[in-house]
C-alpha atoms as a PDB file:
ATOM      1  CA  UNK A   1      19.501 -50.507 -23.914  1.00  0.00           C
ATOM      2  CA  UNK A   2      18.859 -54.124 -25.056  1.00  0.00           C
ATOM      3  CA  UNK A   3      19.120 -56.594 -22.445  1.00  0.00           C
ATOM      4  CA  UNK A   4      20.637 -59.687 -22.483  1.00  0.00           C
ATOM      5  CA  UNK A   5      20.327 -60.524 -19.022  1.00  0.00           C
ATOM      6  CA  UNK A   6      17.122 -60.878 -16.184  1.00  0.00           C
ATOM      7  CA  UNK A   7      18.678 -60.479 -12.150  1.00  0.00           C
ATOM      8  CA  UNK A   8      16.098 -61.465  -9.949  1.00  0.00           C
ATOM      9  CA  UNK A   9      17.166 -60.544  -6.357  1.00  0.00           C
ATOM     10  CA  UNK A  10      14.764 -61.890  -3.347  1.00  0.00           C
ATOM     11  CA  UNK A  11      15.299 -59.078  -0.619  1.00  0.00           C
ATOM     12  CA  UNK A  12      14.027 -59.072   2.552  1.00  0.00           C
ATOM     13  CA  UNK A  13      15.319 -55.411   4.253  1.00  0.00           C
ATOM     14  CA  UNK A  14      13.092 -55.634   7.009  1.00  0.00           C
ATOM     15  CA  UNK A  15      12.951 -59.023   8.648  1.00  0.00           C
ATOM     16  CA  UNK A  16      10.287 -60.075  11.049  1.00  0.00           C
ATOM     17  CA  UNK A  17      10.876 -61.211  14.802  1.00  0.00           C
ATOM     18  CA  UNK A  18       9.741 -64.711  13.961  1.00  0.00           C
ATOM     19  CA  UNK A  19      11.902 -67.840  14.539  1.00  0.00           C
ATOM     20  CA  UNK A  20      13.045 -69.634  11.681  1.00  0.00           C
ATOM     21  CA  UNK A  21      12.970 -73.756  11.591  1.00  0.00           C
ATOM     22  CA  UNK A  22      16.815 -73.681  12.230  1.00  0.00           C
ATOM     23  CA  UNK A  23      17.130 -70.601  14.532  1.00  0.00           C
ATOM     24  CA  UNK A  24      15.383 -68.229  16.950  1.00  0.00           C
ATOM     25  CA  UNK A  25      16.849 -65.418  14.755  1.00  0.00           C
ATOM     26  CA  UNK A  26      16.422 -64.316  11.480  1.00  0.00           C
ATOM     27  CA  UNK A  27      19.304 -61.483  10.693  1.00  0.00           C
ATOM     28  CA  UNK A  28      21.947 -60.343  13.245  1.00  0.00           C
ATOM     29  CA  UNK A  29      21.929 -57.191  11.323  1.00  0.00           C
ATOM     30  CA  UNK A  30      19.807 -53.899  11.431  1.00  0.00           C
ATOM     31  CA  UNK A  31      17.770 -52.737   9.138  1.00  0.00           C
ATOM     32  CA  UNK A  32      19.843 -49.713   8.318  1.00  0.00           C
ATOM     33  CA  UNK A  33      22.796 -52.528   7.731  1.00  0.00           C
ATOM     34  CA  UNK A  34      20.505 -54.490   5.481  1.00  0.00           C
ATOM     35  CA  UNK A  35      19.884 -51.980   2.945  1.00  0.00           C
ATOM     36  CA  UNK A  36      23.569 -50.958   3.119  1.00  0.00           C
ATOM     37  CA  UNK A  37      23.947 -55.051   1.746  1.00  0.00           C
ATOM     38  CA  UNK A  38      21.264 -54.901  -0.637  1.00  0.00           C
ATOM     39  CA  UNK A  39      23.061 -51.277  -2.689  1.00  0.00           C
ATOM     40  CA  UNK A  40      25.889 -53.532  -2.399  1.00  0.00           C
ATOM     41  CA  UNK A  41      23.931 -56.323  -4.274  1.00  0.00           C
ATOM     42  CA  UNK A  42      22.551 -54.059  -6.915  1.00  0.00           C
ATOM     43  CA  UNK A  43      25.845 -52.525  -7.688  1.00  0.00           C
ATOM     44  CA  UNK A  44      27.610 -55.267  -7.661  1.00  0.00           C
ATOM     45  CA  UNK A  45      24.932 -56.918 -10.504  1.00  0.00           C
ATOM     46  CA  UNK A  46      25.576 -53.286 -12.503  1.00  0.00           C
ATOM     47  CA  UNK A  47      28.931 -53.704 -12.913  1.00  0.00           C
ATOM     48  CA  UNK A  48      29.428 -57.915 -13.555  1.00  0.00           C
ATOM     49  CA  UNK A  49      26.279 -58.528 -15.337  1.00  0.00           C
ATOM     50  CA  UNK A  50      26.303 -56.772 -18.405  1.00  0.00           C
ATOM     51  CA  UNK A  51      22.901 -55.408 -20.051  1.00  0.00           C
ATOM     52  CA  UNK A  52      21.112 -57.065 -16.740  1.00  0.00           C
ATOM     53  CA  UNK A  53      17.334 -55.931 -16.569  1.00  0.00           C
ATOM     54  CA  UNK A  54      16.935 -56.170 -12.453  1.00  0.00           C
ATOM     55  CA  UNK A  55      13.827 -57.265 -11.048  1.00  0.00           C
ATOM     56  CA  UNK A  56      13.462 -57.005  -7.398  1.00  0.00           C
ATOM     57  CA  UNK A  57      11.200 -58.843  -5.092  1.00  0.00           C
ATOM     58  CA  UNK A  58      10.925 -56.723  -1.623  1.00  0.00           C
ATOM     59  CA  UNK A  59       8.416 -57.941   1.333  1.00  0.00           C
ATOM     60  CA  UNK A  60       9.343 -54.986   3.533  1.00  0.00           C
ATOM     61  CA  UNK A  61       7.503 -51.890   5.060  1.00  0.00           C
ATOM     62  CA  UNK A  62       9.673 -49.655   2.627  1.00  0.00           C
ATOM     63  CA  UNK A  63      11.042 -45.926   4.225  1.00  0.00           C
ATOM     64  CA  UNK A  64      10.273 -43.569   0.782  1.00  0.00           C
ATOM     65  CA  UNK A  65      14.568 -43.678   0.512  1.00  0.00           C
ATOM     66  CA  UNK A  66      14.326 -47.129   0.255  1.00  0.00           C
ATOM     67  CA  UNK A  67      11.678 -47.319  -1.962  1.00  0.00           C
ATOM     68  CA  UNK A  68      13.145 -44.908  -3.911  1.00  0.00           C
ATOM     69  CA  UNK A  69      16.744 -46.339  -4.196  1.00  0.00           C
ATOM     70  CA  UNK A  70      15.698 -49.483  -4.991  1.00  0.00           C
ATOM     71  CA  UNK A  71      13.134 -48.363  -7.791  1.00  0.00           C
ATOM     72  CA  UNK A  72      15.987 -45.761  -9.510  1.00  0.00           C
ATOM     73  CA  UNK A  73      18.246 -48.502  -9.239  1.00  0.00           C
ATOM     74  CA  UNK A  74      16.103 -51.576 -10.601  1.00  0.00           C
ATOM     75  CA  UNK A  75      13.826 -51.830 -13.810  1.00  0.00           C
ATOM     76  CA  UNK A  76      11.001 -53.491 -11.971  1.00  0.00           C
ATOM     77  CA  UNK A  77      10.316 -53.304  -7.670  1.00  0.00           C
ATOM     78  CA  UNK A  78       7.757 -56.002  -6.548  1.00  0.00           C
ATOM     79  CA  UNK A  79       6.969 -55.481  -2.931  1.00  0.00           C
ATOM     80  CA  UNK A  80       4.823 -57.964  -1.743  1.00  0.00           C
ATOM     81  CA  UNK A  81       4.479 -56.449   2.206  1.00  0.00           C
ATOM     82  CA  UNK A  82       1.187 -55.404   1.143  1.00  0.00           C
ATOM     83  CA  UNK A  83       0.095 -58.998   0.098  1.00  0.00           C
ATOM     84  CA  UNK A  84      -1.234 -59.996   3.603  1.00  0.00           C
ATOM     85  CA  UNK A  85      -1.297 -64.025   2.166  1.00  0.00           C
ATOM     86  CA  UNK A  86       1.872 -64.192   1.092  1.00  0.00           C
ATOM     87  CA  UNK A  87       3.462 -62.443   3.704  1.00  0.00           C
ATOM     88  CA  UNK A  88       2.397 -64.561   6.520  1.00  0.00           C
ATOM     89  CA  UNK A  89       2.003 -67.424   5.247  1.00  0.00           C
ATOM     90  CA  UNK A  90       4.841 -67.744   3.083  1.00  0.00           C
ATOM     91  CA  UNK A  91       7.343 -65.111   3.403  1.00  0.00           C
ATOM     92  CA  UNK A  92       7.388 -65.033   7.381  1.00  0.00           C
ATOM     93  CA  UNK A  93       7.067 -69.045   7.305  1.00  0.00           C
ATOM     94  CA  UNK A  94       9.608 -70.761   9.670  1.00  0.00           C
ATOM     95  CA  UNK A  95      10.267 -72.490   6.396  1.00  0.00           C
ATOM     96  CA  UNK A  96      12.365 -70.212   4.919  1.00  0.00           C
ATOM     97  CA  UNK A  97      12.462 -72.342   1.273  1.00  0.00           C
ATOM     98  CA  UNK A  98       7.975 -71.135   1.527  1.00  0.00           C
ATOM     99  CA  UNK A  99       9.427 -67.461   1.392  1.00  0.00           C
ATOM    100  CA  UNK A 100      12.106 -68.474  -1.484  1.00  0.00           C
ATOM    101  CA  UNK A 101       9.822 -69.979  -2.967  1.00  0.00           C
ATOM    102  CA  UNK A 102       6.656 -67.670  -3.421  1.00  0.00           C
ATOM    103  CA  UNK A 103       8.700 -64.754  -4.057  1.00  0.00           C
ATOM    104  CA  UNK A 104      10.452 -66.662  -7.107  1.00  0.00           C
ATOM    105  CA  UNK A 105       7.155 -67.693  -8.421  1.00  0.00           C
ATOM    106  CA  UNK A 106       5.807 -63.726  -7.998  1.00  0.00           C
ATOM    107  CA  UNK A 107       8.803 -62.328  -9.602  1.00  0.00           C
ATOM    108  CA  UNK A 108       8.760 -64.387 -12.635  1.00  0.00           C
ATOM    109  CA  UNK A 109       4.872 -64.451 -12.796  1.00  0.00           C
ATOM    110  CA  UNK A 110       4.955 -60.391 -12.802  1.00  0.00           C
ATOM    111  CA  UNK A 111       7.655 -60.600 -15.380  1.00  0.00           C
ATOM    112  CA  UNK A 112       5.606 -62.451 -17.769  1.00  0.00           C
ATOM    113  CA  UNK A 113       2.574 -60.599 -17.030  1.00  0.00           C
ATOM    114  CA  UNK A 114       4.203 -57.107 -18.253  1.00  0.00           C
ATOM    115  CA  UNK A 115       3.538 -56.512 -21.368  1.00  0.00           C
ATOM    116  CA  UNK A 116       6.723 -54.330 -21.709  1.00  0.00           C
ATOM    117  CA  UNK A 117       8.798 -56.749 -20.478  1.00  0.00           C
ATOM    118  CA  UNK A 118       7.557 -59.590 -22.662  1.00  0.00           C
ATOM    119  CA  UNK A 119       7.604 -57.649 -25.875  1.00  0.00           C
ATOM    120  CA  UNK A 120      10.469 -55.623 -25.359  1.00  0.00           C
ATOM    121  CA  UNK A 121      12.950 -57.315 -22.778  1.00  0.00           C
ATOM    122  CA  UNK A 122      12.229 -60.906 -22.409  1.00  0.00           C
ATOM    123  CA  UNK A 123      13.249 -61.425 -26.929  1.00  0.00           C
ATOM    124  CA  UNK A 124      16.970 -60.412 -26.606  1.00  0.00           C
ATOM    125  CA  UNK A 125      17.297 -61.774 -22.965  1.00  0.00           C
ATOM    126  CA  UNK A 126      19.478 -64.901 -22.925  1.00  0.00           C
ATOM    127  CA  UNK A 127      20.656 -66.057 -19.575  1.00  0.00           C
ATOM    128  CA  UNK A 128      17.466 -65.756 -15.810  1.00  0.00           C
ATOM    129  CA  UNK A 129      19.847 -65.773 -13.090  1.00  0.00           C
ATOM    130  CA  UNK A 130      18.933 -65.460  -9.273  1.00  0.00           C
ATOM    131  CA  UNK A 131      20.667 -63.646  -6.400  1.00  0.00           C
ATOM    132  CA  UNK A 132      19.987 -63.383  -3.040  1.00  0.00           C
ATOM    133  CA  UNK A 133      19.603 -60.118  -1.895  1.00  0.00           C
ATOM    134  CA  UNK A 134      22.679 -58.900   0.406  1.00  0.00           C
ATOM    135  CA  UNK A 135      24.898 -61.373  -0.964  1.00  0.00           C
ATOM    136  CA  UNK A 136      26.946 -60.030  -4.010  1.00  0.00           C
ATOM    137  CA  UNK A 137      29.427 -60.629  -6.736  1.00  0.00           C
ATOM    138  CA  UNK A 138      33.021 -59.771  -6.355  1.00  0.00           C
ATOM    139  CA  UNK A 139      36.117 -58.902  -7.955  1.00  0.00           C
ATOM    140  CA  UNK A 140      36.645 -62.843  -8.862  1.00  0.00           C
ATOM    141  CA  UNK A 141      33.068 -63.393 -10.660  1.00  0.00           C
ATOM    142  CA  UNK A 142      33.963 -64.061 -14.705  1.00  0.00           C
ATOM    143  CA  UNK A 143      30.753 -63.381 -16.262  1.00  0.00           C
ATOM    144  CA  UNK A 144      32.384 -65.275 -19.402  1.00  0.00           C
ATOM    145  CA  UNK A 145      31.776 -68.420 -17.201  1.00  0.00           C
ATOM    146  CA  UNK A 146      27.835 -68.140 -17.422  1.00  0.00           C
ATOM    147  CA  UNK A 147      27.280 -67.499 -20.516  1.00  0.00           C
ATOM    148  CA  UNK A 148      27.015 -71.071 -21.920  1.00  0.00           C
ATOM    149  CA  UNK A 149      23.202 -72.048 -22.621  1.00  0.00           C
ATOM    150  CA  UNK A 150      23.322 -74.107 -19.831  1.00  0.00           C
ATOM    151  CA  UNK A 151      22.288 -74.906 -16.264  1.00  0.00           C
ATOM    152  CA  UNK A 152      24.604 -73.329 -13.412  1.00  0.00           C
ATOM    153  CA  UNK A 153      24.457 -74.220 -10.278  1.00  0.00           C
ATOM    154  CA  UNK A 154      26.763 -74.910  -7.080  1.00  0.00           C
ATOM    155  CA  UNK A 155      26.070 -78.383  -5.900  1.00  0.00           C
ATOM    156  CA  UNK A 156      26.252 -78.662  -1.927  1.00  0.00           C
ATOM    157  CA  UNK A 157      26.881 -82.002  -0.295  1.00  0.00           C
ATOM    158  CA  UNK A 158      23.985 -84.300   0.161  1.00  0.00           C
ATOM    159  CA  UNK A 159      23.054 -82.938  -3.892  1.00  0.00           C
ATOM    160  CA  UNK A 160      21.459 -79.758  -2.699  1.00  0.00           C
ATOM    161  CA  UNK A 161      22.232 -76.678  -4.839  1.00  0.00           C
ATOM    162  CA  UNK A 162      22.825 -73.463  -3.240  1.00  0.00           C
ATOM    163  CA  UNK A 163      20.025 -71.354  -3.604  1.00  0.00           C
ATOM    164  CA  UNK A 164      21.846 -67.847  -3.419  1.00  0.00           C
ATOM    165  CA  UNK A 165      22.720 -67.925  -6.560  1.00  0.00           C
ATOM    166  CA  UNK A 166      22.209 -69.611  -9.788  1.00  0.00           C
ATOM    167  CA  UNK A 167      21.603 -69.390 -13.887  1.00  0.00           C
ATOM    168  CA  UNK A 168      19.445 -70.674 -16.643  1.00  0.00           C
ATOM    169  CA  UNK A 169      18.549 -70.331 -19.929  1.00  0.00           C
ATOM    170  CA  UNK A 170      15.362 -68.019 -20.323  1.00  0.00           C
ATOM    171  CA  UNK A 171      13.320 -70.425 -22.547  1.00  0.00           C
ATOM    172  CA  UNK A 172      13.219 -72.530 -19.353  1.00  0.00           C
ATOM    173  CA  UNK A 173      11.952 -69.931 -17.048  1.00  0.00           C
ATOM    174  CA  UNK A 174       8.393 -70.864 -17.709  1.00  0.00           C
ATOM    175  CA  UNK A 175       9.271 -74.400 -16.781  1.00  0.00           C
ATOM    176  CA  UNK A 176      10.841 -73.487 -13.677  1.00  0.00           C
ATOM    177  CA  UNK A 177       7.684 -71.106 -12.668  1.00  0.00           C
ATOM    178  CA  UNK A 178       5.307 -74.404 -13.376  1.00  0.00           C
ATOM    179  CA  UNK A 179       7.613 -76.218 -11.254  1.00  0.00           C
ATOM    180  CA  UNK A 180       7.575 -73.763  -8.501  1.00  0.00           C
ATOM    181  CA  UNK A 181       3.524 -74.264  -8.660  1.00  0.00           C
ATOM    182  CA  UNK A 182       3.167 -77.589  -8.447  1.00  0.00           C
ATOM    183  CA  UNK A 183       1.524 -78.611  -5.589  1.00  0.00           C
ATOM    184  CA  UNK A 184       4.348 -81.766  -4.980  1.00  0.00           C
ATOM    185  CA  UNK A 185       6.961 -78.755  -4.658  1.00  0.00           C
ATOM    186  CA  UNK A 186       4.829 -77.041  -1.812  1.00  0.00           C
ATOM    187  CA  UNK A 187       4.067 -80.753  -0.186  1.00  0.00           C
ATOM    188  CA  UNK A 188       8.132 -81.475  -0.221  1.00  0.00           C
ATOM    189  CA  UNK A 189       8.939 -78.256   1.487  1.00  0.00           C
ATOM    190  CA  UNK A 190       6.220 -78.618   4.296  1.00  0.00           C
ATOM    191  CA  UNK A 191       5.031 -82.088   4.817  1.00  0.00           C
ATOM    192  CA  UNK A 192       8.485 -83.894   3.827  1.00  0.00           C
ATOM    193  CA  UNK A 193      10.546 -80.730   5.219  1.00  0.00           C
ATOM    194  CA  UNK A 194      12.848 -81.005   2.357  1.00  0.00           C
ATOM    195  CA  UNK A 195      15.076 -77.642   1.766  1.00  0.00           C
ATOM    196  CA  UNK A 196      14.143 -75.948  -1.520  1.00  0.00           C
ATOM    197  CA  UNK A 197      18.101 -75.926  -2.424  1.00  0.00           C
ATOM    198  CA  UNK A 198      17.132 -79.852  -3.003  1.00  0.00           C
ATOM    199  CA  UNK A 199      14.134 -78.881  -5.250  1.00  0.00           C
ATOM    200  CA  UNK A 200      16.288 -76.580  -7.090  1.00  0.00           C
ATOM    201  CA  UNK A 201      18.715 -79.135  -7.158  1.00  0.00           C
ATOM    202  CA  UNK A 202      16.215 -81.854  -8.440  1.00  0.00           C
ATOM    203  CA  UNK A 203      14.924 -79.846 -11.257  1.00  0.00           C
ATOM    204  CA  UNK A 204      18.258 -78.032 -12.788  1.00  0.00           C
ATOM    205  CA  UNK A 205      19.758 -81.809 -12.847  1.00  0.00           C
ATOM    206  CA  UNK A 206      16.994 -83.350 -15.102  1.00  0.00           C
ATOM    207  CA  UNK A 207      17.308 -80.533 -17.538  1.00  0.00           C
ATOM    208  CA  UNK A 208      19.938 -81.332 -20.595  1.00  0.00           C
ATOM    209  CA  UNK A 209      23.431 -79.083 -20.269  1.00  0.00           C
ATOM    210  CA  UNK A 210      24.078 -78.596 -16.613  1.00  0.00           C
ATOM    211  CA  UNK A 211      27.604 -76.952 -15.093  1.00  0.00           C
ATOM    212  CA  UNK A 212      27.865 -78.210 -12.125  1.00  0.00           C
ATOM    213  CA  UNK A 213      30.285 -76.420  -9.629  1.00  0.00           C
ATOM    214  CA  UNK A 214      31.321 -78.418  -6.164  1.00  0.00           C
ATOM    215  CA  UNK A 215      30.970 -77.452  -2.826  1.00  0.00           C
ATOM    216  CA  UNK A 216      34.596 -76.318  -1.491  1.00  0.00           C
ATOM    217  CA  UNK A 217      36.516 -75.430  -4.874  1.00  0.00           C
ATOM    218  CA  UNK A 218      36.125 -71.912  -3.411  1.00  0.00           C
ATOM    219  CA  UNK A 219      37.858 -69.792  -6.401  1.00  0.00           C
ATOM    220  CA  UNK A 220      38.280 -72.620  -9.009  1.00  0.00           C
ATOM    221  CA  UNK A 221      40.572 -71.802 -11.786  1.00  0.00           C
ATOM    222  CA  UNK A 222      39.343 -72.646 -15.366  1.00  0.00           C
ATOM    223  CA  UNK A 223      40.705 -71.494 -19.138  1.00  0.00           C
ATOM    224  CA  UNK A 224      38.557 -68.208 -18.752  1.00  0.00           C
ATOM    225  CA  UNK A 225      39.618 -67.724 -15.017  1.00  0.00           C
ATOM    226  CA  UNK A 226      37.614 -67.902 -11.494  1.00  0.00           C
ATOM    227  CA  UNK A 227      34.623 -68.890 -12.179  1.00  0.00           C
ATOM    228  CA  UNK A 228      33.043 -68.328  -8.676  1.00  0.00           C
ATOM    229  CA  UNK A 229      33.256 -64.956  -7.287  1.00  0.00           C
ATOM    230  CA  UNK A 230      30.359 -64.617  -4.589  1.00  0.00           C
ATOM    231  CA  UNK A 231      30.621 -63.417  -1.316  1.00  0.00           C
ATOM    232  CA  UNK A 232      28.159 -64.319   0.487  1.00  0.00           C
ATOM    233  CA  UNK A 233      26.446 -62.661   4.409  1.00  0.00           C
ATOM    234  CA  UNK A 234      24.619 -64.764   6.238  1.00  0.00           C
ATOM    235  CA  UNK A 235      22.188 -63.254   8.206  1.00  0.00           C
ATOM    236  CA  UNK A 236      21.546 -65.760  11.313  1.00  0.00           C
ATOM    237  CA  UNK A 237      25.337 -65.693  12.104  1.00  0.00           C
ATOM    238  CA  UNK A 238      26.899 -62.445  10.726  1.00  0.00           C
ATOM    239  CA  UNK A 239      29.480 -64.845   8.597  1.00  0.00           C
ATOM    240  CA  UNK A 240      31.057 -63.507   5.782  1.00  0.00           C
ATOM    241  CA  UNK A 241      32.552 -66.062   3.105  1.00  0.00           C
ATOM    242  CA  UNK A 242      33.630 -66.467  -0.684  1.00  0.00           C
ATOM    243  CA  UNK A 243      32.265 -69.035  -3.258  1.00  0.00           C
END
């Protein structure tokens, strides 16, 4: 196959009993319900993303059927569990942009250091785009709508973008990594307590050729037809809604 297309989906099956800064608990759902969502995720890139090369970033203790679905069903599992560093003092952080962070930065970093990938995937790939793991795209996603060579991104009020899901260009993935390393990005989440969506938000905006799509236009209709098409679970509540 010739890709066109890196998914990188930040998955977290197994959550840890530790507060986040916003609420005493992480996921309302069980870990058997998790990895229900994240097949759900995978499947749903398969079939809207065409020629997608998957790379997923795990920090779970893995069952061998999970480990084994999500390997036959990706091109390239990280699972970072093992990394006792990143785990606790990133992953598990109460800051839950650390986590989205560091496992952004290890996905793309492990992309770049395989030499497979770089010489045979990363030439013909076109579009990066990021998904949050048990969130996934549904029968209203137009992948004609992403396929400009620019930024996409969902702007929240307040100029956040929504981290759950967003596209660039590939040539700027290495920018995006260096941004992710900076030590001012780690100093806004923790000492200024600013929400990586802003960071995100920040960076995408300074780059030329951004689509920008607004908070609230739900399933907006353009010349090539919805252009959203996300559903989206959120774990602290158990809320389902639709971008």
């Amino acid at each position: 196959m010739v890709f066109e297309n890196i998914v990188l989906i930040n998955s977290i099956i197994v959550t840890p009993n530790i507060p986040l800064s916003y609420s005493t608990v992480r996921s309302v759902f069980t870990r058997e319900q998790r990895f229900e969502q994240t097949k759900i995720t995978i499947e749903s890139i398969r079939s809207k993303i065409p020629n997608a090369f998957i790379c997923i970033v795990e920090c779970s203790p893995l069952q061998e059927n999970e480990h084994n679905y999500l390997c036959e069903n990706s091109n390239i599992l990280i699972n970072l569990y093992d990394c006792h560093d990143i785990r606790e003092q990133h992953v598990y952080s109460r800051l839950k942009g650390m986590g989205e962070r560091m496992m952004t930065i290890e996905g793309i970093k492990r992309l770049f250091t395989n030499l497979t990938f770089t010489m045979q995937v990363l030439p013909t790939c076109k579009s990066f785009f990021k998904i949050t793991g048990r969130y996934f795209l549904n029968d209203h996603f137009d992948h004609s709508f992403w396929t400009s060579n620019n930024n996409n991104i969902i702007r929240l009020k307040d100029n956040n973008a929504n981290s759950f899901f967003y596209k660039m260009p590939v040539e700027d993935l290495y920018l995006w990594l260096r941004e992710l390393e900076k030590g001012d990005t780690v100093y806004r989440l923790k000492s200024l307590n600013q929400s990586f969506e802003l960071i995100l938000y920040d960076y995408l905006i300074s780059k030329k050729g951004v689509t920008l799509i607004e908070e609230g236009q739900g399933e907006r209709e353009t010349e090539k037809g919805k252009c959203i098409g996300i559903t989206c679970i959120n774990a602290v509540s158990g809320t389902i809604w639709n971008f």
